[in-house]
C-alpha atoms as a PDB file:
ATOM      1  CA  UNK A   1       0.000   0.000   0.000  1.00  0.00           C
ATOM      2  CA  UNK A   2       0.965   3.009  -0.729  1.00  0.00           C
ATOM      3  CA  UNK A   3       0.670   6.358   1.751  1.00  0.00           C
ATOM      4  CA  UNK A   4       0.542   9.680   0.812  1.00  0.00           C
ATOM      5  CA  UNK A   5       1.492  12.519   3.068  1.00  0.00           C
ATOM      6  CA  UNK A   6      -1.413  15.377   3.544  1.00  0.00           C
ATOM      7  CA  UNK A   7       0.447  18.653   3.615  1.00  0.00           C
ATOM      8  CA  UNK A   8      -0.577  21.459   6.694  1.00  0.00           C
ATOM      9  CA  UNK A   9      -2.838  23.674   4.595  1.00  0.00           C
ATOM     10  CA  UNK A  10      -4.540  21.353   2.178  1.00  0.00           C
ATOM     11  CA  UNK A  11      -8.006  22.289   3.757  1.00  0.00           C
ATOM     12  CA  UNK A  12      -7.498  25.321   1.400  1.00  0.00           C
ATOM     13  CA  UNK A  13      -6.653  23.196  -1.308  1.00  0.00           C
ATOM     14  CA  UNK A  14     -10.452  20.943  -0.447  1.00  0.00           C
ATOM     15  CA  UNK A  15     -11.835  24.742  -0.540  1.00  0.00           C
ATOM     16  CA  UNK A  16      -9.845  25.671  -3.933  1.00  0.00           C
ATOM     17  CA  UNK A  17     -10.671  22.412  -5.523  1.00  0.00           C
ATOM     18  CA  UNK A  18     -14.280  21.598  -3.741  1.00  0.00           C
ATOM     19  CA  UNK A  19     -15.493  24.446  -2.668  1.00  0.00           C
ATOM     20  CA  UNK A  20     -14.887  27.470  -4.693  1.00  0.00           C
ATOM     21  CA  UNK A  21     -15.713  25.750  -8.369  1.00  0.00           C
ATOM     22  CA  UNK A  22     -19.049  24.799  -7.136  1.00  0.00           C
ATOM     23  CA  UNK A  23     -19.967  28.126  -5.858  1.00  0.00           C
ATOM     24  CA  UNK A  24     -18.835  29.733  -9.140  1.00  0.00           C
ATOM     25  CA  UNK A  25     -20.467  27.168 -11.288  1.00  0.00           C
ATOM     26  CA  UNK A  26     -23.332  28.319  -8.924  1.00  0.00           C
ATOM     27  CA  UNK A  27     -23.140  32.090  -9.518  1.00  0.00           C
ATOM     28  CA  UNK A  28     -22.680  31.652 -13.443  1.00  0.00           C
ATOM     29  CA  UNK A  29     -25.505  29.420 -13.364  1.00  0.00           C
ATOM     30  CA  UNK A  30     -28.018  32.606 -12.164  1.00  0.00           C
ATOM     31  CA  UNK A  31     -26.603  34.889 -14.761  1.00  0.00           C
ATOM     32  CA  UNK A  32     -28.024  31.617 -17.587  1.00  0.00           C
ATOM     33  CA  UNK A  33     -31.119  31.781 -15.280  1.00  0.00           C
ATOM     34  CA  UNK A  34     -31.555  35.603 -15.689  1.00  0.00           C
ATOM     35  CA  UNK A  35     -31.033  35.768 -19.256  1.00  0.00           C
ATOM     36  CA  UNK A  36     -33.228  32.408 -19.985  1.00  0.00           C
ATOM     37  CA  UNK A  37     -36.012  34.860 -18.840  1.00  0.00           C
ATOM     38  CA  UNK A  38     -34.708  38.215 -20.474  1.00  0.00           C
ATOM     39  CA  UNK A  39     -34.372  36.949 -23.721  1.00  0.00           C
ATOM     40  CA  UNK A  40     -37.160  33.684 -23.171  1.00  0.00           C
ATOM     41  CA  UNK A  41     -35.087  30.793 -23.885  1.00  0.00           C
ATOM     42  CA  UNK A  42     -37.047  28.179 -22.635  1.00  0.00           C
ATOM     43  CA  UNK A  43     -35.429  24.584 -21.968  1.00  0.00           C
ATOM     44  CA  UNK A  44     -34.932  22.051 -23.222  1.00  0.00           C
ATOM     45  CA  UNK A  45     -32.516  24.487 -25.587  1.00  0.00           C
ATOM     46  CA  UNK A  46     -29.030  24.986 -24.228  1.00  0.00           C
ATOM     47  CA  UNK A  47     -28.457  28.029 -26.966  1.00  0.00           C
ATOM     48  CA  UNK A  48     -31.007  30.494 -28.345  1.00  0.00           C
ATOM     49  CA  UNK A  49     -31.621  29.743 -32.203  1.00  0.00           C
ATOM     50  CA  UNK A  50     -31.011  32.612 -34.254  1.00  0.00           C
ATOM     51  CA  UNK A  51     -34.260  33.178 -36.412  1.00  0.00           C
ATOM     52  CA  UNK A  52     -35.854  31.588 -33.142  1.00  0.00           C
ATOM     53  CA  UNK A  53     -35.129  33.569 -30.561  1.00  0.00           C
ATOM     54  CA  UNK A  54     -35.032  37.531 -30.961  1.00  0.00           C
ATOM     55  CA  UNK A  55     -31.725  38.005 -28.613  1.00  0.00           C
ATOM     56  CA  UNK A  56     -29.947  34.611 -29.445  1.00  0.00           C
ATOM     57  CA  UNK A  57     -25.944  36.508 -29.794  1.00  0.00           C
ATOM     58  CA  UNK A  58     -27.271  38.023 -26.393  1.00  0.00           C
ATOM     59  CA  UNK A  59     -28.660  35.098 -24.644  1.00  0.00           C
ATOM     60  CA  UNK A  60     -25.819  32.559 -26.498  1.00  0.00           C
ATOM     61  CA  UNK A  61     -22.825  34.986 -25.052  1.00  0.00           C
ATOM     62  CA  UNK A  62     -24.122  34.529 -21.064  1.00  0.00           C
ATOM     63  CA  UNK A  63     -24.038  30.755 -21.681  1.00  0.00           C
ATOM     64  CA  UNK A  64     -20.937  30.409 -23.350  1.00  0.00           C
ATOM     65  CA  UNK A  65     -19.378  32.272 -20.693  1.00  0.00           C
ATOM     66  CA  UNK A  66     -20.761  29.229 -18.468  1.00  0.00           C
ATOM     67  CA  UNK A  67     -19.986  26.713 -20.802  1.00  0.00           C
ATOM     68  CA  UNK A  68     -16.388  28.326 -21.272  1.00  0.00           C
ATOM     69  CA  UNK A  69     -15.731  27.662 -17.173  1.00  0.00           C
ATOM     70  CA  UNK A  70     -17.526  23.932 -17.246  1.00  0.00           C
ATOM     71  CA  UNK A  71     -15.027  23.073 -20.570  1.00  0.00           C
ATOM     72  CA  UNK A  72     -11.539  24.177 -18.029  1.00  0.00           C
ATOM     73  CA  UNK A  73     -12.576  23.901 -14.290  1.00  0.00           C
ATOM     74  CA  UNK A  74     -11.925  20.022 -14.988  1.00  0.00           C
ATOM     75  CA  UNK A  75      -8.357  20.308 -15.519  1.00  0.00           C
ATOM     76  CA  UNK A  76      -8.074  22.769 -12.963  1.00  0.00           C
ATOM     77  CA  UNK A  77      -9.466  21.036 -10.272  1.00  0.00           C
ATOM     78  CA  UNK A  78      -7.014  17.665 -11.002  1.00  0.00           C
ATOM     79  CA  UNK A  79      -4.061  20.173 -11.423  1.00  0.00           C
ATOM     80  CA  UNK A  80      -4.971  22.013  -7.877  1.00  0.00           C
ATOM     81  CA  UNK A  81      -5.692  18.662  -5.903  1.00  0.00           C
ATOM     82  CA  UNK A  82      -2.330  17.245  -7.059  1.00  0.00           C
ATOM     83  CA  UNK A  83      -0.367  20.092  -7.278  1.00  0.00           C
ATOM     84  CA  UNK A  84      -1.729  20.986  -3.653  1.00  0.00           C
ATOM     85  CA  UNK A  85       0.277  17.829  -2.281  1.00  0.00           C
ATOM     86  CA  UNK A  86       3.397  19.578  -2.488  1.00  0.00           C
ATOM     87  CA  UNK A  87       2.486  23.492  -2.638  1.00  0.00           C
ATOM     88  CA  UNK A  88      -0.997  23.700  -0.792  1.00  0.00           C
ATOM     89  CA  UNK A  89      -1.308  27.328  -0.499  1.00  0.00           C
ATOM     90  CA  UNK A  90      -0.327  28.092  -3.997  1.00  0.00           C
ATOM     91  CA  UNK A  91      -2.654  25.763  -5.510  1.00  0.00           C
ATOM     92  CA  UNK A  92      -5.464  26.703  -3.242  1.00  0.00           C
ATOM     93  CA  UNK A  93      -4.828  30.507  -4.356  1.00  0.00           C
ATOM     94  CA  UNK A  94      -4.511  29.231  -7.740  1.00  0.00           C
ATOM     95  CA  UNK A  95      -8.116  27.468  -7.669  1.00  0.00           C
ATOM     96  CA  UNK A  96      -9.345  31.267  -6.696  1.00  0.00           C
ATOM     97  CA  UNK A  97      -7.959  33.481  -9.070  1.00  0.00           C
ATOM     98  CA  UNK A  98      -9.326  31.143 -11.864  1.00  0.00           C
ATOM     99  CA  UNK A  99     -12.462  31.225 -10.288  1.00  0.00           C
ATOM    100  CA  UNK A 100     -12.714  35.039  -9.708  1.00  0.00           C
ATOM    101  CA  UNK A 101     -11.239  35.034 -13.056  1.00  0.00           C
ATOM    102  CA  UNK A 102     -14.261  32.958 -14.565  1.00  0.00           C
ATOM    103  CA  UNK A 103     -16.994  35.420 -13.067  1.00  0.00           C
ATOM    104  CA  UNK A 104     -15.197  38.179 -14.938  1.00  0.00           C
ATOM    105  CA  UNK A 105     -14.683  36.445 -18.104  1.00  0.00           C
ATOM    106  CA  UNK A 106     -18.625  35.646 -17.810  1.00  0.00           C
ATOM    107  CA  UNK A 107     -19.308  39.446 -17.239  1.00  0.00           C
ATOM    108  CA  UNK A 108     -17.160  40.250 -19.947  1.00  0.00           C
ATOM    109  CA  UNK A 109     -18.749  38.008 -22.657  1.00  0.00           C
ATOM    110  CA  UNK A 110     -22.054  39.517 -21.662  1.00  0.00           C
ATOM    111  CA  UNK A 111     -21.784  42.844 -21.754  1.00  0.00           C
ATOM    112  CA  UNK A 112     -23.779  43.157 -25.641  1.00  0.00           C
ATOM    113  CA  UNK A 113     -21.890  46.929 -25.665  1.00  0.00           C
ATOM    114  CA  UNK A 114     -18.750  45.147 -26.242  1.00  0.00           C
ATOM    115  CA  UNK A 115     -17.258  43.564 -29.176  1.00  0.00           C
ATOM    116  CA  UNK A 116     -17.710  39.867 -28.803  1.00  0.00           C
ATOM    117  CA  UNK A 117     -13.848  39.223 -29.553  1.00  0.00           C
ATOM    118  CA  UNK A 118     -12.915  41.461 -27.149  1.00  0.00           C
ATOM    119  CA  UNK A 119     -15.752  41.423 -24.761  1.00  0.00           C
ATOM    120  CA  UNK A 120     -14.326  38.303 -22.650  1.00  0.00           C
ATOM    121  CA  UNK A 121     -11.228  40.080 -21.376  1.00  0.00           C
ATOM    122  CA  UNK A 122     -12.763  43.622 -20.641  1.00  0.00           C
ATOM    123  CA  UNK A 123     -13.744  42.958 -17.250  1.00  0.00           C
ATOM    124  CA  UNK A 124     -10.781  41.418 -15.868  1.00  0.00           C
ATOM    125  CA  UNK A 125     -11.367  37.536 -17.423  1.00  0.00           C
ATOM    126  CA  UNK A 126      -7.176  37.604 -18.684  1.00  0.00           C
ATOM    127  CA  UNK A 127      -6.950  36.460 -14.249  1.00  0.00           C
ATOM    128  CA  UNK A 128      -8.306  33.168 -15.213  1.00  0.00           C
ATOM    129  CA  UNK A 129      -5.264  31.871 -17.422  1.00  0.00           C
ATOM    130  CA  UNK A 130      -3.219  33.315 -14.239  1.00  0.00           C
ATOM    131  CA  UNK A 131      -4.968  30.879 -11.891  1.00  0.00           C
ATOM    132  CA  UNK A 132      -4.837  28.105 -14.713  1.00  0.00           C
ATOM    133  CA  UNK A 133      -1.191  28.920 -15.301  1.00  0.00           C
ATOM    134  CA  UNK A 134      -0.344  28.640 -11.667  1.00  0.00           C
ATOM    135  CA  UNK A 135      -2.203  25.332 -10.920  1.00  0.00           C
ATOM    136  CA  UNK A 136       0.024  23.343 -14.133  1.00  0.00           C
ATOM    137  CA  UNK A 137       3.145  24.709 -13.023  1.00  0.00           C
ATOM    138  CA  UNK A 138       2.176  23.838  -9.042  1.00  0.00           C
ATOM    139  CA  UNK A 139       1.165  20.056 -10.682  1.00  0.00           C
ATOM    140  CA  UNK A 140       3.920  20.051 -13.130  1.00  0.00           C
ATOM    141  CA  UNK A 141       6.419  20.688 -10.198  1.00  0.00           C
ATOM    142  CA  UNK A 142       4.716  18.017  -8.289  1.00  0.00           C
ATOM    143  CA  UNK A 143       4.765  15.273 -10.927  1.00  0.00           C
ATOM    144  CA  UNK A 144       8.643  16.633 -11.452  1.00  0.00           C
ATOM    145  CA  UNK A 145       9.249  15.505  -7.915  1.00  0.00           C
ATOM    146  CA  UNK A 146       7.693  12.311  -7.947  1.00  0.00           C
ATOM    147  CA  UNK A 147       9.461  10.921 -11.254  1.00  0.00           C
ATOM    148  CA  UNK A 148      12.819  12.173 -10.059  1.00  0.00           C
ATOM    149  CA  UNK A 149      12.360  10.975  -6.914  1.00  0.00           C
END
């Protein structure tokens, strides 16, 4: 069997990895809720249908901005848990800048006075690629150790 030491501090990392990705998938899941009724798109439709709906582009950029954080918050959650067993705080840190970083990527992409190319890094989104950065280099240095060791 094989044992693996907890570092002190990975309670932060179970709040980076847990915690925080569920209460942002939470949040961005009431701005899709809001702009369902705004723009009325109804279930079972996942994106407005242009032709269809009057405001698809403005109902289709909130949920891509959702969609955007389920497609990445995988990877980041593996990276933060394993990276975490060798620098806790950083990971846990990590976890929350991409997190913070998803809300304002999501407020970005739905601001319709914005250019859609552009719209996703207005408000601050770029601190998501920080956290995501900072979570492979915390796993990379992890899985270093391990194969060296």
């Amino acid at each position: 069997m094989v044992a693996i030491k907890v570092p002190d501090h990975y309670g932060w990392v179970v709040l980076g990895a847990g915690i925080a990705p569920v209460v942002t998938s939470l949040v961005l899941q009431g701005y899709v809720m809001e702009a369902r009724e705004k723009y009325n798109v109804q279930y079972p439709n996942l994106y407005a249908v242009p032709g269809v709906h009057d405001k698809a582009d403005e109902f289709n950029r909130v949920q891509r901005g959702h969609q955007n954080f389920l497609e990445n918050t995988d990877g980041v959650v593996v990276m933060c848990l394993l990276g975490g067993l060798k620098h806790p705080i950083a990971s846990a840190v990590a976890s929350g800048v991409y997190c913070l970083g998803c809300v304002f990527y999501m407020r970005g992409y739905a601001d319709n006075s914005l250019d859609v190319k552009d719209a996703r890094y207005k408000k601050g989104g770029e601190i998501k690629w920080l956290g995501y950065l900072t979570s492979f280099v915390c796993c990379g240095s992890f899985a270093f150790d391990l194969i060296t060791a």
